[in-house]
Protein backbone atom coordinates (compact mmCIF):
# COMPACT_ATOMS: atom_id res chain seq x y z
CA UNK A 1 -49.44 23.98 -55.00
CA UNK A 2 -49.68 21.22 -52.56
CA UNK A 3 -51.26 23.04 -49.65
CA UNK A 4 -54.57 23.21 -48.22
CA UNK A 5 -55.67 26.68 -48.01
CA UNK A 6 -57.47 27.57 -45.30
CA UNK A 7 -60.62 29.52 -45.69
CA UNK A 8 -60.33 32.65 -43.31
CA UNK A 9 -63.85 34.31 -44.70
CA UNK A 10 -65.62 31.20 -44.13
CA UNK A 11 -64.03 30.72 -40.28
CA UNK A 12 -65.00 34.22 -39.70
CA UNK A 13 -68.81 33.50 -40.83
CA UNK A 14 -69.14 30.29 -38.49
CA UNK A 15 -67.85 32.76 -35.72
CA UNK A 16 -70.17 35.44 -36.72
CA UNK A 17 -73.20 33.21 -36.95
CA UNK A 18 -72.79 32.51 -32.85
CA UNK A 19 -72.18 35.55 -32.24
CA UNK A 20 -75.30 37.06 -34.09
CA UNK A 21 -77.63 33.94 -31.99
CA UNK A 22 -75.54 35.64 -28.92
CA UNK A 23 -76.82 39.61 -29.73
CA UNK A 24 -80.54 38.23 -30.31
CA UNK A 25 -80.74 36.38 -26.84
CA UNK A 26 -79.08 39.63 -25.04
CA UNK A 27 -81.98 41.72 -27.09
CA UNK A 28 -85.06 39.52 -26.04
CA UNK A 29 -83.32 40.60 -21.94
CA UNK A 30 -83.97 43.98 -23.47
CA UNK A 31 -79.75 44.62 -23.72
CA UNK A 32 -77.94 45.79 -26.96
CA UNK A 33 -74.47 45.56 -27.06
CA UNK A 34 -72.91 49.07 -27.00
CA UNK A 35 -69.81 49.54 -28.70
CA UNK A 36 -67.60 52.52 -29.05
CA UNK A 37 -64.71 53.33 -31.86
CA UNK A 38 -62.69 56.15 -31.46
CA UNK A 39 -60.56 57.92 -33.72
CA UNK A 40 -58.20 60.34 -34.06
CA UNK A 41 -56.68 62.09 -37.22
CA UNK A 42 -57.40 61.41 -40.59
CA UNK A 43 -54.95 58.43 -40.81
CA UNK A 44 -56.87 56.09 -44.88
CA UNK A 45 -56.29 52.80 -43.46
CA UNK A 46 -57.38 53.60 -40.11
CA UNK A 47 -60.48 54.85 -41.57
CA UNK A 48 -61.01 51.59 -43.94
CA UNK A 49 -60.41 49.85 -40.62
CA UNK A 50 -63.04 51.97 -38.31
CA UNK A 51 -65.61 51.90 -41.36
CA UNK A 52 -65.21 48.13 -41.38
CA UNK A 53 -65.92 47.68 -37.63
CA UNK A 54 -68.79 50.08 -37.82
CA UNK A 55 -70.54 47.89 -40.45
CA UNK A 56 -70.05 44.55 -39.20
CA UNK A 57 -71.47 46.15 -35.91
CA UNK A 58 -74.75 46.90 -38.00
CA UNK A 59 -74.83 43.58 -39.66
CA UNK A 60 -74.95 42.21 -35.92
CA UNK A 61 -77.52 44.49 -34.74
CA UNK A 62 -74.47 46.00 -32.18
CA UNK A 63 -74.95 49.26 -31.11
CA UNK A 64 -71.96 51.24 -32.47
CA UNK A 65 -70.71 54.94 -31.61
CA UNK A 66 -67.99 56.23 -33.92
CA UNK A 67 -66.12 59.38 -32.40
CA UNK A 68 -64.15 61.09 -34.75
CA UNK A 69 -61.21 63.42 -32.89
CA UNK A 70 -58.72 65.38 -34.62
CA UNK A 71 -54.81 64.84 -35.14
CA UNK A 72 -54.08 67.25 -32.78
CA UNK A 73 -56.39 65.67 -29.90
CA UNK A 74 -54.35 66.50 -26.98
CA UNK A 75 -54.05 63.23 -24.19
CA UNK A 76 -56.17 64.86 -21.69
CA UNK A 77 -58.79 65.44 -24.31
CA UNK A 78 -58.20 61.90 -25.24
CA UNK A 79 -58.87 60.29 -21.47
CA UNK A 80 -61.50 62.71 -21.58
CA UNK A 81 -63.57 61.05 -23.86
CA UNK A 82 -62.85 57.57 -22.31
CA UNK A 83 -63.33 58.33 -19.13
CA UNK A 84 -66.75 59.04 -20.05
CA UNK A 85 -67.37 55.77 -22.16
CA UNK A 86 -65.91 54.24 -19.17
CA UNK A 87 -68.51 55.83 -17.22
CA UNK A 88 -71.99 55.36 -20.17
CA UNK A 89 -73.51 51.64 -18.81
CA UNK A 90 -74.83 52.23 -23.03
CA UNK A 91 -71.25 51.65 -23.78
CA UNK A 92 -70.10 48.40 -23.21
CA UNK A 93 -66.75 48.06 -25.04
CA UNK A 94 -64.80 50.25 -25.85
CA UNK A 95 -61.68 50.51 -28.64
CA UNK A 96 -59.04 53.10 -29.69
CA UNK A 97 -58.15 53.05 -33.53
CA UNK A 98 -54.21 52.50 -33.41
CA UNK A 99 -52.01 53.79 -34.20
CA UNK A 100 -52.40 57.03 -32.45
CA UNK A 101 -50.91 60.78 -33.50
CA UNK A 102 -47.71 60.86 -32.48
CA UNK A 103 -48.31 63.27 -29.45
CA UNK A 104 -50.83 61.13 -27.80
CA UNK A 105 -49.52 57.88 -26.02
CA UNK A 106 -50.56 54.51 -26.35
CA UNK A 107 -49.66 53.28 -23.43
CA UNK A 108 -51.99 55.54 -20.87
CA UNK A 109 -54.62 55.42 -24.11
CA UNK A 110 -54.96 51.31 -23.26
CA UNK A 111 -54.11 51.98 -19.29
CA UNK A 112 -57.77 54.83 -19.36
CA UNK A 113 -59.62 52.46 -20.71
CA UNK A 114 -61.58 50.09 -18.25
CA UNK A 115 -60.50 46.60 -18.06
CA UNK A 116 -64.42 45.43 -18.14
CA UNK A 117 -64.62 47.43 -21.78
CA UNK A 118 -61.41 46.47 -23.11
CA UNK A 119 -62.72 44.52 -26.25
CA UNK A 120 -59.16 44.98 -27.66
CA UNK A 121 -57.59 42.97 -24.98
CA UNK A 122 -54.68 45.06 -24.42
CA UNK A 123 -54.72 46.55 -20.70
CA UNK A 124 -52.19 44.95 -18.32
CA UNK A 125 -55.07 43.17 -16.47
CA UNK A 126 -56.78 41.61 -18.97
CA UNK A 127 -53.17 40.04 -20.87
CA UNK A 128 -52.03 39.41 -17.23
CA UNK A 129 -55.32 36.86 -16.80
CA UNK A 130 -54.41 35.01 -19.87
CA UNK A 131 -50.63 34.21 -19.02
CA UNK A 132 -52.22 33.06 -15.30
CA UNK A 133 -54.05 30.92 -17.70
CA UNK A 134 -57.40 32.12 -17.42
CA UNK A 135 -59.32 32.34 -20.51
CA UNK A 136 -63.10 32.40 -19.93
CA UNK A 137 -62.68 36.62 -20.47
CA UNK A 138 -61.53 38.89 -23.21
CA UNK A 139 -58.82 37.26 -25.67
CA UNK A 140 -56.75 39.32 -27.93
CA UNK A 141 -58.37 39.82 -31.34
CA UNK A 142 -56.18 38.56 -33.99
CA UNK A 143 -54.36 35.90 -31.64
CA UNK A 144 -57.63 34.36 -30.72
CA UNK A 145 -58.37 34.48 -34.53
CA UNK A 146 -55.65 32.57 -35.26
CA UNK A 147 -56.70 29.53 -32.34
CA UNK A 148 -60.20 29.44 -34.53
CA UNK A 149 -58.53 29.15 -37.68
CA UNK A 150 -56.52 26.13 -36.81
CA UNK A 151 -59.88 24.73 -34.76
CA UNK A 152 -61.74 25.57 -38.40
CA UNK A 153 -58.97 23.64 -40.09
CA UNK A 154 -59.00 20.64 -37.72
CA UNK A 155 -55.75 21.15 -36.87
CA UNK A 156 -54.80 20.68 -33.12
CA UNK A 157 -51.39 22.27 -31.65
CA UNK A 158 -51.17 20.04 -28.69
CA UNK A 159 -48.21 18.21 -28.91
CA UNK A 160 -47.21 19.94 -31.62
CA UNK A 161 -44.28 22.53 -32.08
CA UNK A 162 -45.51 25.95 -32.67
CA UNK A 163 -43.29 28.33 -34.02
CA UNK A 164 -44.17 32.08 -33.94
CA UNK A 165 -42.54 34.54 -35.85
CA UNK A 166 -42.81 38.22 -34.09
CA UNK A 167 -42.68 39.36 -30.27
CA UNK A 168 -45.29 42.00 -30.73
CA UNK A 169 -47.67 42.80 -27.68
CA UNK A 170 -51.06 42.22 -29.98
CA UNK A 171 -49.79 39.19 -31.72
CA UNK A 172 -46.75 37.25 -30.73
CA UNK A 173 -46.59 37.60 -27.06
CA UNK A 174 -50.11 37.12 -26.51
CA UNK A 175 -50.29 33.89 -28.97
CA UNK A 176 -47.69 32.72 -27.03
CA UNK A 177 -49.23 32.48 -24.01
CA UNK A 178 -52.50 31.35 -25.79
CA UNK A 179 -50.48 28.50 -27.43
CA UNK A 180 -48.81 27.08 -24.39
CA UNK A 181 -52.24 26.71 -21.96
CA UNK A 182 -52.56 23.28 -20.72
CA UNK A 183 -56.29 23.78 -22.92
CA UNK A 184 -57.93 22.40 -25.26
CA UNK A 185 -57.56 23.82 -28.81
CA UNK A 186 -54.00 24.75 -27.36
CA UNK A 187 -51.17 22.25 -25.13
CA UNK A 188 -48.26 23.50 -27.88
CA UNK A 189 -44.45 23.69 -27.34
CA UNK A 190 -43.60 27.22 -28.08
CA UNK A 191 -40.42 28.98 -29.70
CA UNK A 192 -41.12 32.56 -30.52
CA UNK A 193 -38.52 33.79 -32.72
CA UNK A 194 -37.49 37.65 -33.73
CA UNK A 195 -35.23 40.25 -34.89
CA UNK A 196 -32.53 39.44 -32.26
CA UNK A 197 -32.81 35.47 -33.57
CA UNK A 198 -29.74 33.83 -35.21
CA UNK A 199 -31.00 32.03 -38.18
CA UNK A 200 -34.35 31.93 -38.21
CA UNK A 201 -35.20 29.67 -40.67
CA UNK A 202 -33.15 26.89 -37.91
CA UNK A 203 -36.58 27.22 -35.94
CA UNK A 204 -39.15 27.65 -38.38
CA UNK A 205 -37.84 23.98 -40.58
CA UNK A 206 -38.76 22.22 -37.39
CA UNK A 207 -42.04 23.74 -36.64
CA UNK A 208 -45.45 21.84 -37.07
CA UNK A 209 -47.44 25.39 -37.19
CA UNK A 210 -45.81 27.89 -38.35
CA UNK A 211 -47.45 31.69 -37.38
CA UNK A 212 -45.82 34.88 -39.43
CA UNK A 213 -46.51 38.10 -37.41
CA UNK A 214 -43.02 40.11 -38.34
CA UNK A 215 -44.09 42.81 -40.41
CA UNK A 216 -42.13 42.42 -43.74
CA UNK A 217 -43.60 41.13 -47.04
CA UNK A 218 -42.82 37.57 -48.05
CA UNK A 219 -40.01 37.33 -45.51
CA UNK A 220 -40.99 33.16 -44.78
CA UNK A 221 -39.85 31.30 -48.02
CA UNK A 222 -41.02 27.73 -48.49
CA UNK A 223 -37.33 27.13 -47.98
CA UNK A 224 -37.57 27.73 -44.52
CA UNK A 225 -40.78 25.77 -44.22
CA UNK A 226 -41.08 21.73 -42.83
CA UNK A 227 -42.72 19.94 -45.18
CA UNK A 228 -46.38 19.37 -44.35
CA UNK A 229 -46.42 21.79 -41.33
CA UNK A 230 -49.60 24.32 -41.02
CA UNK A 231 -48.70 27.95 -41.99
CA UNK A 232 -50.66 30.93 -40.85
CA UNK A 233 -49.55 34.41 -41.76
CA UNK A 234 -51.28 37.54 -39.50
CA UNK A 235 -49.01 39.86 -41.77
CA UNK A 236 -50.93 42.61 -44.16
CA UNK A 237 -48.52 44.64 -45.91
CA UNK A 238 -48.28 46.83 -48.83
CA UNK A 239 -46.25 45.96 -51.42
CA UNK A 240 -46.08 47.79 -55.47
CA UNK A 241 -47.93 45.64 -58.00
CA UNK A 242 -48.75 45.84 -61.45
CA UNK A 243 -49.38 49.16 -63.14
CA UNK A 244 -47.80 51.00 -60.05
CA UNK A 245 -51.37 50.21 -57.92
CA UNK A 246 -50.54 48.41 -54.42
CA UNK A 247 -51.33 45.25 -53.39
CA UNK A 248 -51.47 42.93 -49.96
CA UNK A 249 -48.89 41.10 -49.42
CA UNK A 250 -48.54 38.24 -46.24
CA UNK A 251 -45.30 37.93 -44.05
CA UNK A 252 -45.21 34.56 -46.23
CA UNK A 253 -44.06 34.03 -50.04
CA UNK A 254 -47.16 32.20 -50.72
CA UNK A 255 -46.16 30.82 -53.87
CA UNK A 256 -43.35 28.91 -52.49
CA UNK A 257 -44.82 28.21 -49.17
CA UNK A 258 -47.50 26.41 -50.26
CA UNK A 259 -45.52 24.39 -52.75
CA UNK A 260 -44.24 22.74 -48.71
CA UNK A 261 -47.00 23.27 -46.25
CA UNK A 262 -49.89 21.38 -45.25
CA UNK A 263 -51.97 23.71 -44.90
CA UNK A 264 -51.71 27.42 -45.18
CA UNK A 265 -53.59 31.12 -44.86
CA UNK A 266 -54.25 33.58 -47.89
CA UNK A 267 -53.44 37.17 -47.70
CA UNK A 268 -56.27 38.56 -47.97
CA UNK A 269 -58.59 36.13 -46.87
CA UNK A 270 -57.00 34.45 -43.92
CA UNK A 271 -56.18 36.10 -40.67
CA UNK A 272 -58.00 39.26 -41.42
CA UNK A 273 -61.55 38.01 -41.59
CA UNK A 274 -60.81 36.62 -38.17
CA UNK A 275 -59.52 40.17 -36.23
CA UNK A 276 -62.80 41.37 -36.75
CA UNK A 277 -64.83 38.65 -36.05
CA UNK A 278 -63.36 38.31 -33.03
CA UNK A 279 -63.65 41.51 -32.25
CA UNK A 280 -67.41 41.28 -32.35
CA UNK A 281 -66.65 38.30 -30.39
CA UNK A 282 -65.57 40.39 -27.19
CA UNK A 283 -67.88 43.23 -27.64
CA UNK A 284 -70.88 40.67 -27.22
CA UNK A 285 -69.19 39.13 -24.43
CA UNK A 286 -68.85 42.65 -22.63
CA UNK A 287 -72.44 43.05 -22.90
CA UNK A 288 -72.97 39.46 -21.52
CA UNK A 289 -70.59 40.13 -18.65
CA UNK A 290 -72.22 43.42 -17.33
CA UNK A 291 -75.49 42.10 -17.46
CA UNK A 292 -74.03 39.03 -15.48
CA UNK A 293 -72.53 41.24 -13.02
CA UNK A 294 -75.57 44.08 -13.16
């Protein structure tokens, strides 16, 4: 293995350190951040998930309020409960564990929720302010992860070819537009490639970062990797290992890929670190933004 690896645990904990300085100046104005996690259904990972964000909220001194709903929550029961966050000045961000139960939709789930609280970063407004550019609110979670990890790594995408892998609305879009701001930290060309794409790997040889966000185990070979570029894979999949037990598994074939990159991402231990601490990011910054505007 040739490749850097990039430490996503110890990115996370730089990012966590300001933000824990950030919760102790909003408590000595006599403010705690107020964060609210709702869930619905019994779904394991979206309960490893919620249990996750609950702790790191107590390792921050963040105020967190886990609602538990069941499966069959019905969607007025659902805006219900949001409209009322919306409503608690305690409650400064809020987030809905997705996915959803299948009768419930996510659409008018992100649409209830009030642009001021969305921590997530998913409403219409708030992803609408980033493509006009402007930054200085709410980013999306695991894309904004993904800008720190490269920062962490010293690795700066202006100039540079970025090629992202994925046209989701939590990752690729919004990277995308993240990417190509005339910022610092950011000033890339962007190709965002996809299912519909024509041979792939014809856009990921030539790209200087390379982001995975597709959703299928080791589906970026060091094959279709330029030599030297910086590799950063968002996927978390499961995948049968030894002794029939399950293990994580990246949208990148790690062994190979790092064999050609630069630089590259573990899985676990990359990306994921970064989701969170992000997360913790915004709900800090929702605090600091209603007091602001108290």
């Amino acid at each position: 293995m040739s490749a850097t690896v990039i430490d996503g645990k110890a990115a996370a904990a730089a990012v966590i350190s300001r933000v824990r300085e950030r919760v102790e100046s909003l408590k000595a104005r006599g403010v705690v951040p107020g964060l609210a996690v709702i869930l619905a259904g019994e779904d394991p990972a979206s309960q490893v998930y919620v249990r996750n964000k609950i702790r790191k909220c107590a390792e921050l001194g963040i105020d967190s309020r886990r609602i538990d709903l069941p499966g069959d929550v019905t969607m007025e029961e659902m805006l219900s409960v949001i409209r009322k966050l919306n409503e608690d000045p305690a409650v400064h961000g809020i987030l809905v564990q997705f996915p959803p139960p299948p009768q419930l939709s996510q659409e008018k789930i992100i649409d209830a929720i009030s642009p001021s609280k969305d921590v997530d970063c998913f409403s219409s407004c708030n992803v609408g302010r980033i493509l006009e550019g402007r930054t200085d609110g709410f980013l999306p979670c695991t894309p904004a992860g993904v800008l720190e990890l490269l920062k962490f790594a010293g690795i700066d995408p202006a100039g540079k070819h970025a090629v992202i892998v994925g046209r989701s609305n939590i990752v690729g879009k919004p990277l995308a537009a993240l990417l190509m701001q005339k910022n610092k930290g950011a000033n890339a060309t962007v190709t965002v490639v996809h299912s519909g794409t024509p041979d792939i790997a014809r856009y990921t040889r030539d790209a200087d970062i390379l982001i995975a966000a597709v959703g299928r185990p080791r589906f970026i070979t060091g094959g279709m990797i330029k030599p030297g570029a910086a590799v950063i894979d968002v996927g978390i999949n499961r995948v049968p290992g030894e002794n029939g037990k399950s293990v994580l598994a990246g949208d990148v074939d790690f062994g190979s890929a790092a064999d050609v990159a630069g630089a590259i991402t573990p899985v676990p231990g990359g990306v994921g670190p970064m989701t969170i601490a992000m997360l913790m990011n915004n709900a800090v910054l929702a605090a600091e933004q209603a007091v602001k505007n108290a």
